[in-house]
PDB file of N, CA and C in Angstrom:
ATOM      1  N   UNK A   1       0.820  -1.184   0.000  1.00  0.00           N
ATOM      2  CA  UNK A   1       0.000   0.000   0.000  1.00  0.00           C
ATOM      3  C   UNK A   1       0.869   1.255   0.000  1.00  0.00           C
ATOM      4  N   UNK A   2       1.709   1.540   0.554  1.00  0.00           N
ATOM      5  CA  UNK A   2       2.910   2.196   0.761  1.00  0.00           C
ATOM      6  C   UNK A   2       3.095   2.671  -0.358  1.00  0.00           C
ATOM      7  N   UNK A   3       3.703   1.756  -1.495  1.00  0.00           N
ATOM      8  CA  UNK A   3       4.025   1.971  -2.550  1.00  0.00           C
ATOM      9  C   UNK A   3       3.376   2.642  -3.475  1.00  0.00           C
ATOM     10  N   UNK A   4       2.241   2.293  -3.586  1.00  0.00           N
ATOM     11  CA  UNK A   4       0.933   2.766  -4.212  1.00  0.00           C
ATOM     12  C   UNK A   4       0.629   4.199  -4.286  1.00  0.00           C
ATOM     13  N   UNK A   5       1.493   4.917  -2.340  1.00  0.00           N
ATOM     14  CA  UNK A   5       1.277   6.344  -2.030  1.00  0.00           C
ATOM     15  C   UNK A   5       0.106   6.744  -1.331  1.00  0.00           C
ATOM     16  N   UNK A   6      -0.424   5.300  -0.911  1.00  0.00           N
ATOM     17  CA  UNK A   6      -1.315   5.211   0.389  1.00  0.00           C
ATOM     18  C   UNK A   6      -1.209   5.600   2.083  1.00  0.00           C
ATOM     19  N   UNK A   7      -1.827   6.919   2.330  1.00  0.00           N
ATOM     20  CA  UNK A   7      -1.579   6.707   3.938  1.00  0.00           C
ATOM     21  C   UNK A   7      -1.993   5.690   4.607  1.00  0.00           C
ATOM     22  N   UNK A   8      -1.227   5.647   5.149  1.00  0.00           N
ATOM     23  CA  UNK A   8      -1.059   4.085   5.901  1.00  0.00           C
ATOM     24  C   UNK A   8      -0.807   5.094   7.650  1.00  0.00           C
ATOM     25  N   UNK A   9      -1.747   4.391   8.502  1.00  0.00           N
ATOM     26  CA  UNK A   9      -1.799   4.433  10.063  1.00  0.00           C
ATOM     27  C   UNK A   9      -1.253   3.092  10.495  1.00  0.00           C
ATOM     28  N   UNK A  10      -0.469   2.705  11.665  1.00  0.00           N
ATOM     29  CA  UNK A  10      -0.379   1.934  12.281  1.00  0.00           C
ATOM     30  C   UNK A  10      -1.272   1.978  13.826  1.00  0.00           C
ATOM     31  N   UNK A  11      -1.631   1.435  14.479  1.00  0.00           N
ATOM     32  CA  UNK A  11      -2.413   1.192  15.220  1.00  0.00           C
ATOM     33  C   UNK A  11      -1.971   0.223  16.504  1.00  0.00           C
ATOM     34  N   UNK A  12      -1.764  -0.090  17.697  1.00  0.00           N
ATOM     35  CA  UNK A  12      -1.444  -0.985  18.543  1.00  0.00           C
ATOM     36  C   UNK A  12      -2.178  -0.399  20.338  1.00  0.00           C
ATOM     37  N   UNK A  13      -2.066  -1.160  21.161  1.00  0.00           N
ATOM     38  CA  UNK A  13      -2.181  -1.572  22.389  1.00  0.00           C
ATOM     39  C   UNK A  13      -0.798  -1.474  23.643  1.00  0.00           C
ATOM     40  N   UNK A  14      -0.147  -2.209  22.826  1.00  0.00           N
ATOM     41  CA  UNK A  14       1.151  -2.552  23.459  1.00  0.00           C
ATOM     42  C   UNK A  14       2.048  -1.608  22.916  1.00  0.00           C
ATOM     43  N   UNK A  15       2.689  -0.703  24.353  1.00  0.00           N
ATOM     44  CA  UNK A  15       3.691   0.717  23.541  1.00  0.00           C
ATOM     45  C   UNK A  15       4.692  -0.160  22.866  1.00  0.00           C
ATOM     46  N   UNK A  16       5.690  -1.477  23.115  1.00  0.00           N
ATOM     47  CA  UNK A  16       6.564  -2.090  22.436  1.00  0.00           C
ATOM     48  C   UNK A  16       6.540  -2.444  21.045  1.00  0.00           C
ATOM     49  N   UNK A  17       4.911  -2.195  20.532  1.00  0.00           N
ATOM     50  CA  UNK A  17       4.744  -2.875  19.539  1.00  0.00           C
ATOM     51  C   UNK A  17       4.727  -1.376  17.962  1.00  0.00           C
ATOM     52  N   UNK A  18       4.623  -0.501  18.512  1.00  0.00           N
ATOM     53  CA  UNK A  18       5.287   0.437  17.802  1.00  0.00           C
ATOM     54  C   UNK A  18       6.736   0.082  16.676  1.00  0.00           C
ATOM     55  N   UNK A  19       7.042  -0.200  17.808  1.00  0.00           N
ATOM     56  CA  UNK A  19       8.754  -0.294  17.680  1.00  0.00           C
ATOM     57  C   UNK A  19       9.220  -1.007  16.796  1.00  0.00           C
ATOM     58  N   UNK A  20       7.926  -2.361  16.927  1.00  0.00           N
ATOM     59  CA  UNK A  20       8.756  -3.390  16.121  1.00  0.00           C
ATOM     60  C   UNK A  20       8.443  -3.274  14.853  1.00  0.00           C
ATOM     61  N   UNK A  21       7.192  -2.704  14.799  1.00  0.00           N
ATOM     62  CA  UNK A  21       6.427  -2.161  13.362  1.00  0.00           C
ATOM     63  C   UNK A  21       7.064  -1.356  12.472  1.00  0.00           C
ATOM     64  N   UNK A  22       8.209  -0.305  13.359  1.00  0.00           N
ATOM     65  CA  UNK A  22       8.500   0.690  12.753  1.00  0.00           C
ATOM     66  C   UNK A  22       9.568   0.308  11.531  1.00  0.00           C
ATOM     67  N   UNK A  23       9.902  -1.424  12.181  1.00  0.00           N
ATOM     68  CA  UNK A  23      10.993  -1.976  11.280  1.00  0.00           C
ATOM     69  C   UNK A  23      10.790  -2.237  10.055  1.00  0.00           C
ATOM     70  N   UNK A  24       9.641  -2.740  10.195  1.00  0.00           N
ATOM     71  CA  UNK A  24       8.652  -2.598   8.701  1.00  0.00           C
ATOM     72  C   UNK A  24       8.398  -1.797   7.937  1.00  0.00           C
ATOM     73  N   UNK A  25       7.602  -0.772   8.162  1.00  0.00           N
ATOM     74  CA  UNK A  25       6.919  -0.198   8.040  1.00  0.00           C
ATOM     75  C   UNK A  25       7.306   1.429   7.815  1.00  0.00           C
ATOM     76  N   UNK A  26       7.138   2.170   6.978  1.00  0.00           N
ATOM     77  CA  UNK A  26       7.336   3.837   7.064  1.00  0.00           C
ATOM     78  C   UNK A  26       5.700   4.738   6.964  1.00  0.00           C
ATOM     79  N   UNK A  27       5.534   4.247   8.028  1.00  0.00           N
ATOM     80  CA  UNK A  27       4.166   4.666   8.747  1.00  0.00           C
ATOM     81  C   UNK A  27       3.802   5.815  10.101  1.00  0.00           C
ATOM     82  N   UNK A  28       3.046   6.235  10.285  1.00  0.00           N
ATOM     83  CA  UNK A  28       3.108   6.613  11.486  1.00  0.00           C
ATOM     84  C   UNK A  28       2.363   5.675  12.084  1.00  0.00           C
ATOM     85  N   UNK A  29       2.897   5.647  13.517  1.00  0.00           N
ATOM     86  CA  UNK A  29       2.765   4.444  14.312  1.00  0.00           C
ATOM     87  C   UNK A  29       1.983   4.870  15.488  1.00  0.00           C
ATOM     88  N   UNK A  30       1.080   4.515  16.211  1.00  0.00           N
ATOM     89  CA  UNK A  30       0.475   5.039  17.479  1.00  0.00           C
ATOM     90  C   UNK A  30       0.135   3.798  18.112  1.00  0.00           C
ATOM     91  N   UNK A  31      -0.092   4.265  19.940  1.00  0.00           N
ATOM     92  CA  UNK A  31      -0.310   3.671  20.660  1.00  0.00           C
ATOM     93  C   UNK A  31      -1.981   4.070  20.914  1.00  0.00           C
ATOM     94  N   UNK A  32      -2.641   2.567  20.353  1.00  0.00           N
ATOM     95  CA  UNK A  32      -4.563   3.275  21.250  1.00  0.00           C
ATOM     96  C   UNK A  32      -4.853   2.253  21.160  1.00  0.00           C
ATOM     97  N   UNK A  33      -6.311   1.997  21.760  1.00  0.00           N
ATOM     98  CA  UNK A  33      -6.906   0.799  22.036  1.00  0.00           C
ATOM     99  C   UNK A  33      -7.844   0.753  20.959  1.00  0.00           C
ATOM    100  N   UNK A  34      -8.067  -0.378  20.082  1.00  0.00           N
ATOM    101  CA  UNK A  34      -8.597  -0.617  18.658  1.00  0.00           C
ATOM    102  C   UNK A  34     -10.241  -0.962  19.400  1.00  0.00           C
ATOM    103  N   UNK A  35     -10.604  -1.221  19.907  1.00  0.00           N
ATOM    104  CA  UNK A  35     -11.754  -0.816  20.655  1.00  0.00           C
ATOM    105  C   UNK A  35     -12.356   0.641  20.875  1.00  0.00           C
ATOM    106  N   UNK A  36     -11.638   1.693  20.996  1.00  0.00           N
ATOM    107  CA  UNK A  36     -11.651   3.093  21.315  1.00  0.00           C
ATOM    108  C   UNK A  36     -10.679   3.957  20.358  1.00  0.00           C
ATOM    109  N   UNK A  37     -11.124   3.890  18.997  1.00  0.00           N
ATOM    110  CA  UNK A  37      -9.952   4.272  17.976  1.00  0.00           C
ATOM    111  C   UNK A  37      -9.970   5.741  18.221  1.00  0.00           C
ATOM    112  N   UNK A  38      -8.839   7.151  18.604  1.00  0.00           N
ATOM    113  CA  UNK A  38      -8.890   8.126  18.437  1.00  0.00           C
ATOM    114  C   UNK A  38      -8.443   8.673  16.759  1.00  0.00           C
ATOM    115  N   UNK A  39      -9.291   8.142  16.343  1.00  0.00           N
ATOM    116  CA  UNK A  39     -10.161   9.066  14.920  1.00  0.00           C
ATOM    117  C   UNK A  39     -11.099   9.634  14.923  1.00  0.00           C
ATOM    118  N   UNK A  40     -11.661  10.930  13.966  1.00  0.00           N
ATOM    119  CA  UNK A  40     -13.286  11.451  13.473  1.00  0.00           C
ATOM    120  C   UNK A  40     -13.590   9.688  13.007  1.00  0.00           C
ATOM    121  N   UNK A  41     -14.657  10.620  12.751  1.00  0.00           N
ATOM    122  CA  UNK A  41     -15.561   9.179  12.084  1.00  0.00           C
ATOM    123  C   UNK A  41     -15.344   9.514  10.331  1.00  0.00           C
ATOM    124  N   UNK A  42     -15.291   8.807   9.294  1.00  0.00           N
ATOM    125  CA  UNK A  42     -14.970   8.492   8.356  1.00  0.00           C
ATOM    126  C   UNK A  42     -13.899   8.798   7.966  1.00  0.00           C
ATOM    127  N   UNK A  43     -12.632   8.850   8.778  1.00  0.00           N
ATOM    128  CA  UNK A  43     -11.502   9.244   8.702  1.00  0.00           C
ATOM    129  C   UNK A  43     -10.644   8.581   7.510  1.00  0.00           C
ATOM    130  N   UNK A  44     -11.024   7.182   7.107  1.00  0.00           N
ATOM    131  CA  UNK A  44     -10.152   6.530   6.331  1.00  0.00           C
ATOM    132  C   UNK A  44     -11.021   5.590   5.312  1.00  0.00           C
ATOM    133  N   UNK A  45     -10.478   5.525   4.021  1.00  0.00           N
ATOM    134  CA  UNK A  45     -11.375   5.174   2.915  1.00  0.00           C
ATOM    135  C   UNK A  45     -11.129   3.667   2.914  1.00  0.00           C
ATOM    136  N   UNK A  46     -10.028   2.729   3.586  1.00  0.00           N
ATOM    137  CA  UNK A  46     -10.407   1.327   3.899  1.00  0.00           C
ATOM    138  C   UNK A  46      -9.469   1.714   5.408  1.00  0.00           C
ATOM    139  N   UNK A  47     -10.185  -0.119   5.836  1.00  0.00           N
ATOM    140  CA  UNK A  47      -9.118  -0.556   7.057  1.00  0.00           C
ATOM    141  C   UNK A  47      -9.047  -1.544   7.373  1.00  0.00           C
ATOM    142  N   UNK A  48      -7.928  -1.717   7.418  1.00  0.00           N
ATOM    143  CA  UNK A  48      -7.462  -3.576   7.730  1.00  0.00           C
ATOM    144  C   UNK A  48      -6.973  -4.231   9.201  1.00  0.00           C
ATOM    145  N   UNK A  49      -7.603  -4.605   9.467  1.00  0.00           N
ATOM    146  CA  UNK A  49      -7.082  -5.911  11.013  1.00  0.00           C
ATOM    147  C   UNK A  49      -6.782  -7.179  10.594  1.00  0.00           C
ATOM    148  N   UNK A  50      -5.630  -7.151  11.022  1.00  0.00           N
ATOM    149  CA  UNK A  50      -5.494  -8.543  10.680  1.00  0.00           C
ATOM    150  C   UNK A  50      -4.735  -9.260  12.016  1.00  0.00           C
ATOM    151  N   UNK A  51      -4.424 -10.318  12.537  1.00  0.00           N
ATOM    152  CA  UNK A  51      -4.793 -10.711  13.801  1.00  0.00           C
ATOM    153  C   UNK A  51      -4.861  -9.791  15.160  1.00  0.00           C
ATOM    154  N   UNK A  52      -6.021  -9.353  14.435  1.00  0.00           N
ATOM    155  CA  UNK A  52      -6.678  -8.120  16.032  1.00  0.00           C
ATOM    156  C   UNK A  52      -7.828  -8.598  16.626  1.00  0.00           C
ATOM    157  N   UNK A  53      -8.728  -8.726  16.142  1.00  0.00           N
ATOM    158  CA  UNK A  53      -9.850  -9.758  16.437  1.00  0.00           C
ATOM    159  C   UNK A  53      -9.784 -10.802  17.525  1.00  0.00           C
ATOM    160  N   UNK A  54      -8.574 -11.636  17.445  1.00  0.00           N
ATOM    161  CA  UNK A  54      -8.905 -12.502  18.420  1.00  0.00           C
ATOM    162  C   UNK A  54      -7.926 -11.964  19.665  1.00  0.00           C
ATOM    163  N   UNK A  55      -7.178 -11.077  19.616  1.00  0.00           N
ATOM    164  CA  UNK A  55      -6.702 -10.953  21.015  1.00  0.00           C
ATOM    165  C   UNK A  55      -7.442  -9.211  21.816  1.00  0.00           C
ATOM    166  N   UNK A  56      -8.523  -9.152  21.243  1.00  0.00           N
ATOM    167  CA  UNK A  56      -9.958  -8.148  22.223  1.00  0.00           C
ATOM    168  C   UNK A  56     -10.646  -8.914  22.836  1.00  0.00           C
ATOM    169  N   UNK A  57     -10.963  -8.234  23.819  1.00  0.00           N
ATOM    170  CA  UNK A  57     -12.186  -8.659  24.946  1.00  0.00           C
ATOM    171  C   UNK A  57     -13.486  -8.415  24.198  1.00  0.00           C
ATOM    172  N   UNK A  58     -13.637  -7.856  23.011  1.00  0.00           N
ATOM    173  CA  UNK A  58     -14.670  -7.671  22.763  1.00  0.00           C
ATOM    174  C   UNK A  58     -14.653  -7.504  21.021  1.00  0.00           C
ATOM    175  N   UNK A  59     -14.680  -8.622  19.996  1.00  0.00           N
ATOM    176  CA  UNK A  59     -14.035  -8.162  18.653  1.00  0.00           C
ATOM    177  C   UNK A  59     -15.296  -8.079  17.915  1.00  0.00           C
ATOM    178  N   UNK A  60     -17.034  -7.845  18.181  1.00  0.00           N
ATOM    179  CA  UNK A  60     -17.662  -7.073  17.699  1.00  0.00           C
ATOM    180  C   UNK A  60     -17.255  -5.404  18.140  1.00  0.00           C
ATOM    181  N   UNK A  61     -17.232  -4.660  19.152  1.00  0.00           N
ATOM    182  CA  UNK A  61     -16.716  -3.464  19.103  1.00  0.00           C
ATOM    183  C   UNK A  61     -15.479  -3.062  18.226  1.00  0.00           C
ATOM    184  N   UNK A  62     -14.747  -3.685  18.442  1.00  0.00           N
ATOM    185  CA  UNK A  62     -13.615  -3.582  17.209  1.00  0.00           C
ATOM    186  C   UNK A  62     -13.702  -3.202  16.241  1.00  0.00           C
ATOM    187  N   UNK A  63     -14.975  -4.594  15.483  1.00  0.00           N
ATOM    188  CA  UNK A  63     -15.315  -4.193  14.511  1.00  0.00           C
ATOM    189  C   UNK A  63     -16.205  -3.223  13.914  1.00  0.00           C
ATOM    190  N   UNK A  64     -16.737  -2.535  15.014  1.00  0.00           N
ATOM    191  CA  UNK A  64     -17.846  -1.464  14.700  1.00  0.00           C
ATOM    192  C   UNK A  64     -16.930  -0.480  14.824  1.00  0.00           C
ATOM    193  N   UNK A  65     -15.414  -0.326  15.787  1.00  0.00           N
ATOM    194  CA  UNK A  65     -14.850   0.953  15.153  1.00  0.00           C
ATOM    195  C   UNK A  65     -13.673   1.129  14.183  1.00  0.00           C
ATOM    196  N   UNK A  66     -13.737  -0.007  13.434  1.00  0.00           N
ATOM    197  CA  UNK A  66     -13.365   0.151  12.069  1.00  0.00           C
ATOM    198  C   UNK A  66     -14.453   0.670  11.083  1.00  0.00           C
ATOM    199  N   UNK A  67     -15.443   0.190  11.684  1.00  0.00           N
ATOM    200  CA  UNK A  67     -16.592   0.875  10.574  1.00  0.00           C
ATOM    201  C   UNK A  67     -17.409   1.962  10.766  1.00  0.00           C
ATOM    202  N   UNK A  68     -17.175   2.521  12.027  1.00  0.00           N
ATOM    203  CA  UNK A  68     -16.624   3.630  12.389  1.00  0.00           C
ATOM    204  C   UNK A  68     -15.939   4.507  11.397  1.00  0.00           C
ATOM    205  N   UNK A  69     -14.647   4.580  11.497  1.00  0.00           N
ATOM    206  CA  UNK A  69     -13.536   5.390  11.382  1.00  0.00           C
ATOM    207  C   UNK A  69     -13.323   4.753   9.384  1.00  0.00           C
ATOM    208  N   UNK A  70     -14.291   4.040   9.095  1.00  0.00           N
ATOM    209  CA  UNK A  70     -14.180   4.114   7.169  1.00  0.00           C
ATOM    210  C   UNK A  70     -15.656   4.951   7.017  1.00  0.00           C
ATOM    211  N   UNK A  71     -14.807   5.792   5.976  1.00  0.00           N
ATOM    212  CA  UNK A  71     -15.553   6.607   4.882  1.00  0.00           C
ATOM    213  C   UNK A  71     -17.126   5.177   4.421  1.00  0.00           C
ATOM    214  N   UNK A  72     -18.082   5.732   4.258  1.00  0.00           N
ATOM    215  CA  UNK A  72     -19.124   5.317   3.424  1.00  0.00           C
ATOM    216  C   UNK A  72     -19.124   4.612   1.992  1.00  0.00           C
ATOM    217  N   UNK A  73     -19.081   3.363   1.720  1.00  0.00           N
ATOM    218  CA  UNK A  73     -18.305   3.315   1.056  1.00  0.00           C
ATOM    219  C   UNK A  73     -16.961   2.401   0.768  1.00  0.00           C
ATOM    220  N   UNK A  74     -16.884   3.347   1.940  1.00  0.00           N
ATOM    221  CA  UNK A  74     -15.341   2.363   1.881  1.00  0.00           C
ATOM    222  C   UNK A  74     -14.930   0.975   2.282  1.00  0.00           C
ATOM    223  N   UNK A  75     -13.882   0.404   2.500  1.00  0.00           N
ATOM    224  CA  UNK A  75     -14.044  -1.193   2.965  1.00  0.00           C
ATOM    225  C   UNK A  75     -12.715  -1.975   3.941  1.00  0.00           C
ATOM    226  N   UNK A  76     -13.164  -2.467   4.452  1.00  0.00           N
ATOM    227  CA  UNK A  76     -12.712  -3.004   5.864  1.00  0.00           C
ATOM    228  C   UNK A  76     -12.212  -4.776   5.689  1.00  0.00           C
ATOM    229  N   UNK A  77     -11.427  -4.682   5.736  1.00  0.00           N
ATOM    230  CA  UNK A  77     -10.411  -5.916   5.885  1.00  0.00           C
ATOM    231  C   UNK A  77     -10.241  -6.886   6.812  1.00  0.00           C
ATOM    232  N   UNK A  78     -10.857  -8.055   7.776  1.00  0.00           N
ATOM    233  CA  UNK A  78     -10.254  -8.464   8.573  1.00  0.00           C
ATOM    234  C   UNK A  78      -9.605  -9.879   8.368  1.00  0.00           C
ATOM    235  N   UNK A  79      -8.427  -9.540   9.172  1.00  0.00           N
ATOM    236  CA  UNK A  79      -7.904 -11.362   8.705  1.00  0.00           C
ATOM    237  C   UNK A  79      -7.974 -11.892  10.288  1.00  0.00           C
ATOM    238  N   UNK A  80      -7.776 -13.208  10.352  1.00  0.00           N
ATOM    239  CA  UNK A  80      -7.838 -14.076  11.288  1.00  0.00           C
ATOM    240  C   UNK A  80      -7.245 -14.936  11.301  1.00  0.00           C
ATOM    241  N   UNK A  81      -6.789 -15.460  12.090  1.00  0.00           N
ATOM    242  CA  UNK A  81      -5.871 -16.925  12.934  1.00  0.00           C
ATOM    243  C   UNK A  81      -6.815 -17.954  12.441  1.00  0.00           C
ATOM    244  N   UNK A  82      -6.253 -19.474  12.057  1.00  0.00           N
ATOM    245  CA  UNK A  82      -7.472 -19.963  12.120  1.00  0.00           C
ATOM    246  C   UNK A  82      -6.475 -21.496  11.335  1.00  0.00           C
ATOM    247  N   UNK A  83      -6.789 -22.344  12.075  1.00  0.00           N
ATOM    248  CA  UNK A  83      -6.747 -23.746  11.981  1.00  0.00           C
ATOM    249  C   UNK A  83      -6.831 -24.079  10.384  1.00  0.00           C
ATOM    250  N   UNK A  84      -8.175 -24.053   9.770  1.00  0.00           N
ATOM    251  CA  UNK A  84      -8.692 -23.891   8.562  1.00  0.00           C
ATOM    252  C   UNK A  84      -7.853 -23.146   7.652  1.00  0.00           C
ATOM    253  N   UNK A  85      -7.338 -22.020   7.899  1.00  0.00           N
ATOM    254  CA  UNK A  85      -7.249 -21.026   6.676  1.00  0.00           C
ATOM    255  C   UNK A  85      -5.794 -22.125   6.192  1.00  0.00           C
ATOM    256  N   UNK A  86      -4.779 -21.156   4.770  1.00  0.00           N
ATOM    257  CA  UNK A  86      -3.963 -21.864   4.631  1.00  0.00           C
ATOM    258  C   UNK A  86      -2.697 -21.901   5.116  1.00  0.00           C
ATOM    259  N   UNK A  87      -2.044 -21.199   6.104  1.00  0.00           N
ATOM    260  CA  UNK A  87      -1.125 -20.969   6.965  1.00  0.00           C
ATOM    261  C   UNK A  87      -1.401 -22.315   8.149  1.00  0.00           C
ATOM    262  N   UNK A  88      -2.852 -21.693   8.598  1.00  0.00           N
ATOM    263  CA  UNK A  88      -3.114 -22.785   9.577  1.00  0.00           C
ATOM    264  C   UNK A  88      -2.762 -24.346   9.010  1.00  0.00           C
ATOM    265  N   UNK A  89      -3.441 -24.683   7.758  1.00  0.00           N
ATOM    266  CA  UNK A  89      -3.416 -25.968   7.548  1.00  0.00           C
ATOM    267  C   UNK A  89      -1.660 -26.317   7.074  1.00  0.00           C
ATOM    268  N   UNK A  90      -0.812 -25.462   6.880  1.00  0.00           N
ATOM    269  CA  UNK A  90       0.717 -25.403   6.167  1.00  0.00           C
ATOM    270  C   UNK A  90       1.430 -25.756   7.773  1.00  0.00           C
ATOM    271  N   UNK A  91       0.956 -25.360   8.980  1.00  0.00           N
ATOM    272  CA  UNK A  91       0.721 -25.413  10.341  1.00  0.00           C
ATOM    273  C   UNK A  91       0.053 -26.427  11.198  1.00  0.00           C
ATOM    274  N   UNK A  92      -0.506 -27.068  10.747  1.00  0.00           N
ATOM    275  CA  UNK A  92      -1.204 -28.408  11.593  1.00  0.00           C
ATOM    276  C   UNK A  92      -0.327 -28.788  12.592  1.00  0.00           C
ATOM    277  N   UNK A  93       0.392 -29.480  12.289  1.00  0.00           N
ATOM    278  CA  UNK A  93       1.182 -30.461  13.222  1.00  0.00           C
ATOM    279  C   UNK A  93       1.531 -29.511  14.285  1.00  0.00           C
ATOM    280  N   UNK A  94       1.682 -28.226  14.414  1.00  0.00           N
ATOM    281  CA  UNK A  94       2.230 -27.158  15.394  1.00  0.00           C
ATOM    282  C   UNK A  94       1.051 -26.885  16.255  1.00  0.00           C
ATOM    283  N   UNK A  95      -0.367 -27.041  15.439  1.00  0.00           N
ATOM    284  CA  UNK A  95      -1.292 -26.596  16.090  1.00  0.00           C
ATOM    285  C   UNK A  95      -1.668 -27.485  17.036  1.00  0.00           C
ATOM    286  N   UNK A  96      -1.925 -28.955  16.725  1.00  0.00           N
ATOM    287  CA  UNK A  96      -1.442 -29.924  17.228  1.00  0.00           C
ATOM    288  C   UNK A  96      -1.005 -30.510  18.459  1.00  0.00           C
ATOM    289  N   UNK A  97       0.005 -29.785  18.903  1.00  0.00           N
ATOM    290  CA  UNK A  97       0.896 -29.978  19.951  1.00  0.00           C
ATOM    291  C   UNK A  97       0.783 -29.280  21.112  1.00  0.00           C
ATOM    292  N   UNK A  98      -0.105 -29.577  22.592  1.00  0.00           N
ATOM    293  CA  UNK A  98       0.426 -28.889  23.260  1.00  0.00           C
ATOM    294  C   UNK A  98       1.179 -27.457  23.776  1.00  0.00           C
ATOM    295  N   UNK A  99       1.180 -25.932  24.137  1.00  0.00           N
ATOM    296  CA  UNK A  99       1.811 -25.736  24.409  1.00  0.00           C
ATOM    297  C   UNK A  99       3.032 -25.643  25.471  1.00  0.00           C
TER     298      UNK A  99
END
């Protein structure tokens, strides 16, 4: 997206996790709770989560303030962890096991 000349937000919980993003990423990076996004409302024309969902106390709110904080219109991304998908199944035997 970057490339493209897309603003790109980073988003996190954990202040450490800035940091590690930043390695990635030439974004601006913030610390907030994706439950309580400090955006206006239609602030952004898509938005993507991708394993955010399963580590909230609550990942319908989540998802209402992603849809929230997208333009009308616009469209919302979520990915997920998941046994099934194809990472998971490339992953079995790990899933598998005990931690």
């Amino acid at each position: 997206m970057e490339q493209r000349g897309e603003l790109l937000t980073g988003e996190g919980l954990d202040p450490a996790m800035p940091a590690v993003a930043a390695r990635r990423a030439r974004t601006p990076l913030i610390v907030a709770d994706a439950q309580r996004l400090p955006f206006d409302d239609a602030t952004f024309d898509g938005t993507v989560a991708v394993t955010l969902c399963e580590f909230v106390t609550d990942p319908h709110l989540t998802v209402g303030e992603l849809s929230r904080v997208t333009r009308r219109g616009g469209r919302i991304a979520v990915g997920a962890l998941s046994p099934l998908s194809p990472r998971g199944v490339a992953r079995r035997r790990h899933f598998q096991r005990p931690p």
